[in-house]
N, C-alpha and C. Protein backbone atom coordinates (compact mmCIF):
# COMPACT_ATOMS: atom_id res chain seq x y z
N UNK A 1 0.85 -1.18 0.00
CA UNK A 1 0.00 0.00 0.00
C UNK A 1 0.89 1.24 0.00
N UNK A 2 0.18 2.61 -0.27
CA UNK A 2 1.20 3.50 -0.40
C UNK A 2 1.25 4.01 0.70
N UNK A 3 2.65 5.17 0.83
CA UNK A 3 2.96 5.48 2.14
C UNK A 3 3.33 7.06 1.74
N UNK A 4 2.06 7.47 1.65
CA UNK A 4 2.30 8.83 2.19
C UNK A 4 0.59 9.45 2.65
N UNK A 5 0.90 10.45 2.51
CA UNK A 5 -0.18 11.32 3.37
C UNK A 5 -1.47 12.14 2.12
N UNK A 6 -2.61 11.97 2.33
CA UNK A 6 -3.72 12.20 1.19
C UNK A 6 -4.58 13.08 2.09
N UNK A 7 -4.85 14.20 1.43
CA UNK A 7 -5.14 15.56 2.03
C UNK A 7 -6.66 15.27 1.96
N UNK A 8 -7.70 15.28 2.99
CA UNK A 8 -9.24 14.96 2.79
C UNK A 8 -10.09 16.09 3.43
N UNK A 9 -9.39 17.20 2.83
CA UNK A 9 -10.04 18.32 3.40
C UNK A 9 -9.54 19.58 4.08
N UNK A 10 -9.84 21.19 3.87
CA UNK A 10 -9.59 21.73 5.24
C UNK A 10 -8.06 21.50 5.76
N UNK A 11 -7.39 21.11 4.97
CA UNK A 11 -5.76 20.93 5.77
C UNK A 11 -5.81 19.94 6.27
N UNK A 12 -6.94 18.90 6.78
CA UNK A 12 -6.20 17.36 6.95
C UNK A 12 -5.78 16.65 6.16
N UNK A 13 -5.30 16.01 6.81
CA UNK A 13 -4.46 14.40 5.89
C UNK A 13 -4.45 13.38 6.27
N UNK A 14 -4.84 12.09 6.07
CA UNK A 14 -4.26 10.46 6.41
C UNK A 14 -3.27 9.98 5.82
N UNK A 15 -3.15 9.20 6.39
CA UNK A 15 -1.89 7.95 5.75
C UNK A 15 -2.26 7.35 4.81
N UNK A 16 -2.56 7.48 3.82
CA UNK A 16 -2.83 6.49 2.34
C UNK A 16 -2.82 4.64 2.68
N UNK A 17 -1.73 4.88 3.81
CA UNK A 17 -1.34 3.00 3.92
C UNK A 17 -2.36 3.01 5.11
N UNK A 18 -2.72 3.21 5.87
CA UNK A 18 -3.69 3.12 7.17
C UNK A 18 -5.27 2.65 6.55
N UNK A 19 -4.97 3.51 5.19
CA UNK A 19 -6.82 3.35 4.85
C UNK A 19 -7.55 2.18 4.76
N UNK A 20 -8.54 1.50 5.32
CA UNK A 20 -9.39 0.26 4.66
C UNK A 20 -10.15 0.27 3.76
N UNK A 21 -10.82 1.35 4.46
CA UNK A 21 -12.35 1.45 2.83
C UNK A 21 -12.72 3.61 3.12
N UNK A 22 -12.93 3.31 2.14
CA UNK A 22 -14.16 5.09 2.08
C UNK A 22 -15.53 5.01 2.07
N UNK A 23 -16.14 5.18 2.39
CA UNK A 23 -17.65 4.88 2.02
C UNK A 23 -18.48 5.89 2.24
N UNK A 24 -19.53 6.12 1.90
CA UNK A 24 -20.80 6.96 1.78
C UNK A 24 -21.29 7.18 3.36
N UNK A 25 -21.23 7.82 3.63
CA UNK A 25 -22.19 8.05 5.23
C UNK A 25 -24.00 7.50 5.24
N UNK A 26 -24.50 7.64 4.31
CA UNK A 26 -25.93 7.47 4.40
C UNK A 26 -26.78 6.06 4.46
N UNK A 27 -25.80 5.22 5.13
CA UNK A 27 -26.51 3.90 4.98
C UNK A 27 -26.42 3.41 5.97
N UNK A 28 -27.28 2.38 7.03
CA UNK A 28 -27.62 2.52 8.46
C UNK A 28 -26.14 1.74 9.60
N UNK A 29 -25.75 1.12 8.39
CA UNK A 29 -24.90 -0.18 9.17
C UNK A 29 -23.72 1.11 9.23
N UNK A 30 -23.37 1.69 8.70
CA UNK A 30 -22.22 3.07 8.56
C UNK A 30 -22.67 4.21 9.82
N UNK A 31 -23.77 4.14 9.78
CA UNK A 31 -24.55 5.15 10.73
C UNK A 31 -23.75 4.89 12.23
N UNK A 32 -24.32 3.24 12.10
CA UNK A 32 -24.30 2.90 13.16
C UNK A 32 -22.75 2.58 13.68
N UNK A 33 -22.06 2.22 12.88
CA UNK A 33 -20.59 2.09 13.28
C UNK A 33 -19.76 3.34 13.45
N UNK A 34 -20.28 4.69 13.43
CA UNK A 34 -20.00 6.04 13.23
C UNK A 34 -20.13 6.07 14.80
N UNK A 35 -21.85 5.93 15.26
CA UNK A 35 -21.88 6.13 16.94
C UNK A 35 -21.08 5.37 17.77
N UNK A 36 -20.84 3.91 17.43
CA UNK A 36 -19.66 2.89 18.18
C UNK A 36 -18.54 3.63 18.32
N UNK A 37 -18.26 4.29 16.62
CA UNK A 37 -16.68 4.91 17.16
C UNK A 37 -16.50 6.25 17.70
N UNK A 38 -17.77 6.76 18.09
CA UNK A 38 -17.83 7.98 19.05
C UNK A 38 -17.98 7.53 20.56
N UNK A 39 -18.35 6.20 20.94
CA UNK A 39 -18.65 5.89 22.09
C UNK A 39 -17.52 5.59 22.40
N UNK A 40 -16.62 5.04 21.36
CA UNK A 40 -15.17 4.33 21.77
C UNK A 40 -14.05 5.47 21.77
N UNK A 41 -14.56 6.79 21.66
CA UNK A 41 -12.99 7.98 21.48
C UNK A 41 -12.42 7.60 20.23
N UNK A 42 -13.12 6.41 19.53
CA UNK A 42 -11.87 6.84 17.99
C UNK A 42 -12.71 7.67 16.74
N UNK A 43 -13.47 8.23 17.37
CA UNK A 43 -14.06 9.00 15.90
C UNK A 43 -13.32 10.13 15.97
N UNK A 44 -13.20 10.55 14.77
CA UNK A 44 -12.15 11.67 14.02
C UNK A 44 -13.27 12.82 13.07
N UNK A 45 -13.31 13.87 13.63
CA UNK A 45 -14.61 14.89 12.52
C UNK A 45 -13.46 15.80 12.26
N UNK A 46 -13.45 15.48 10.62
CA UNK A 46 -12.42 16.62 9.75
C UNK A 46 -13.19 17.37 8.87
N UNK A 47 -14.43 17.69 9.29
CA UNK A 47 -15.36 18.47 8.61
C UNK A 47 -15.94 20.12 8.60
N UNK A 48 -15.08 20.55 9.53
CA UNK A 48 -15.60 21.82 9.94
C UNK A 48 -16.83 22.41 9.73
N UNK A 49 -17.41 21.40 10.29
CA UNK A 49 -19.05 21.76 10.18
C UNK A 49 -19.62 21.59 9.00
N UNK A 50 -18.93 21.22 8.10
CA UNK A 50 -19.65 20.69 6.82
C UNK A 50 -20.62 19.79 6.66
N UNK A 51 -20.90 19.44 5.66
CA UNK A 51 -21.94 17.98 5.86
C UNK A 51 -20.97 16.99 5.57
N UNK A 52 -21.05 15.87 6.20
CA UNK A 52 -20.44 14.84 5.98
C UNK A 52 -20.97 14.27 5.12
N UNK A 53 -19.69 13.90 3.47
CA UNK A 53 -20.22 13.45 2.69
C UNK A 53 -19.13 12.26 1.94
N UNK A 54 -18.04 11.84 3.07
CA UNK A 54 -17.46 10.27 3.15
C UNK A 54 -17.13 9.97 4.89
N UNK A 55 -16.78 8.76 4.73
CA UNK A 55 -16.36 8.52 6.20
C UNK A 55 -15.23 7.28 5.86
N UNK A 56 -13.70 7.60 6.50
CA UNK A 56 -12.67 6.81 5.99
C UNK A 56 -12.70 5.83 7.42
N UNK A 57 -11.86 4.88 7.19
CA UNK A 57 -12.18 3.87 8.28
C UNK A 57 -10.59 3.45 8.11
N UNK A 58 -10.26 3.32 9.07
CA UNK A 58 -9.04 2.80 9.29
C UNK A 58 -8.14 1.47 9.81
N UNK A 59 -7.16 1.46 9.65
CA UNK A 59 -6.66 -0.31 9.85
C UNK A 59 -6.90 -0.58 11.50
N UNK A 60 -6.25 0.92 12.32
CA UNK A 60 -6.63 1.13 13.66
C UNK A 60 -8.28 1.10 14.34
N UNK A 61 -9.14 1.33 13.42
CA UNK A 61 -9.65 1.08 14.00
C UNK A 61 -10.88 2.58 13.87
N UNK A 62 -10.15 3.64 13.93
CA UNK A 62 -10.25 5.26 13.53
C UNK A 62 -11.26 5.39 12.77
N UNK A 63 -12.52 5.65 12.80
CA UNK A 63 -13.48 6.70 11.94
C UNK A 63 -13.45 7.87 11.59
N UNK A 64 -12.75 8.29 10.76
CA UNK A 64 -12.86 9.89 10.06
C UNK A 64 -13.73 10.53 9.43
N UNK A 65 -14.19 11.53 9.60
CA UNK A 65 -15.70 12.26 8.77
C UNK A 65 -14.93 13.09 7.97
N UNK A 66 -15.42 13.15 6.79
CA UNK A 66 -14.55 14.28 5.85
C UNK A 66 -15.69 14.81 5.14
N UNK A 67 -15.50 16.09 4.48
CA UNK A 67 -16.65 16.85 4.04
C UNK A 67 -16.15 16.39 2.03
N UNK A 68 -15.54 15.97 1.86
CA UNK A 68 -14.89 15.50 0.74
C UNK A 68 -15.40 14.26 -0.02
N UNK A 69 -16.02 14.37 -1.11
CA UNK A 69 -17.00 13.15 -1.55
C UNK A 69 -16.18 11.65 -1.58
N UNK A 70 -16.54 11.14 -1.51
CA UNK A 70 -15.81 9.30 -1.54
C UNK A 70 -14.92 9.19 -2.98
N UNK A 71 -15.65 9.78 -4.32
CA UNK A 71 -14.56 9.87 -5.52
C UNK A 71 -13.19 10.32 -5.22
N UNK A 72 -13.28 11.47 -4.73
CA UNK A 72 -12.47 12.34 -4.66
C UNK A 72 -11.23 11.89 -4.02
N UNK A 73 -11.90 11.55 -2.42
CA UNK A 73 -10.95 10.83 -1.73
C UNK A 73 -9.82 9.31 -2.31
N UNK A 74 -10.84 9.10 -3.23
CA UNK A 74 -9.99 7.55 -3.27
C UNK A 74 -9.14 8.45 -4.51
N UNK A 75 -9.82 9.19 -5.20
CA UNK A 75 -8.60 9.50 -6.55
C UNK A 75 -7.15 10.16 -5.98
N UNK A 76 -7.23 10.47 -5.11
CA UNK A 76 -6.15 10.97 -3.63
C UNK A 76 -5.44 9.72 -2.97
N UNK A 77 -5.82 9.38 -2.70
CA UNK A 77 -5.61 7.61 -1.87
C UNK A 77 -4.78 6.85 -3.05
N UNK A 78 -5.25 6.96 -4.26
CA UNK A 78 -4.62 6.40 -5.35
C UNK A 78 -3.80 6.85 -6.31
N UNK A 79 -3.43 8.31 -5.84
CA UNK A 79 -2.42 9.29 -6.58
C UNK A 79 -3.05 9.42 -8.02
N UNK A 80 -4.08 9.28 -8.11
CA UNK A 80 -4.79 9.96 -9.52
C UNK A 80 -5.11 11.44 -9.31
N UNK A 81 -4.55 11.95 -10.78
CA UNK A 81 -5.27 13.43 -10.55
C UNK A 81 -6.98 13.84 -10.06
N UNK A 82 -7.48 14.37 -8.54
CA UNK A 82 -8.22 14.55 -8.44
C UNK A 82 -9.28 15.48 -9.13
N UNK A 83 -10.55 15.56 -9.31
CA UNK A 83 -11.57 16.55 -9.89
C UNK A 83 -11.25 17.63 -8.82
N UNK A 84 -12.09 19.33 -9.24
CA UNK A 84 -11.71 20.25 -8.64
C UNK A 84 -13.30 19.85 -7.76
N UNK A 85 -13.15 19.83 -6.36
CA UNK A 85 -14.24 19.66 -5.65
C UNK A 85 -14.20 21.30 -4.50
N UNK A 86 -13.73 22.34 -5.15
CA UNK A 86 -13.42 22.90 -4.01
C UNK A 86 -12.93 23.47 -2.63
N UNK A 87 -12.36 22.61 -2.29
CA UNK A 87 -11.72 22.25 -1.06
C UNK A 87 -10.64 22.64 -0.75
């Protein structure tokens, strides 16, 4: 996996090699593993109040909220030139 750092917003960044999956926030089983990892201290909100519109999940364990669509992120994650999303 790669080893560097993929910018998902707002000046954050992850580890490209840490990542497991990206996925969509709007589906219940995601919902629900969002509140687990707020109950557990590993949820991560890199959204500055945005709407959350991916949520990265990590090898640790880590839930990240990013205001950054799921395309976007993985074309980042995968060193493809990203679309201009704003950000």
């Amino acid at each position: 996996m790669k080893n560097f750092l993929a910018n998902i917003g707002f000046g954050n960044v992850v580890s490209a090699g840490r990542v497991v999956a990206v996925v969509n926030p709007g589906s219940s089983p995601i919902k629900k593993l969002r509140e687990e990892a707020r109950e557990r201290g590993k949820l991560i909100d890199a959204t500055e109040g945005k709407k959350i519109r991916s949520i990265i999940i990590t090898d640790s364990d880590h839930i990240i909220l990013s205001a950054i669509q799921v395309e976007t992120i993985v074309q980042r994650i995968s060193g493809q030139k990203p679309s201009v999303d704003g950000l």
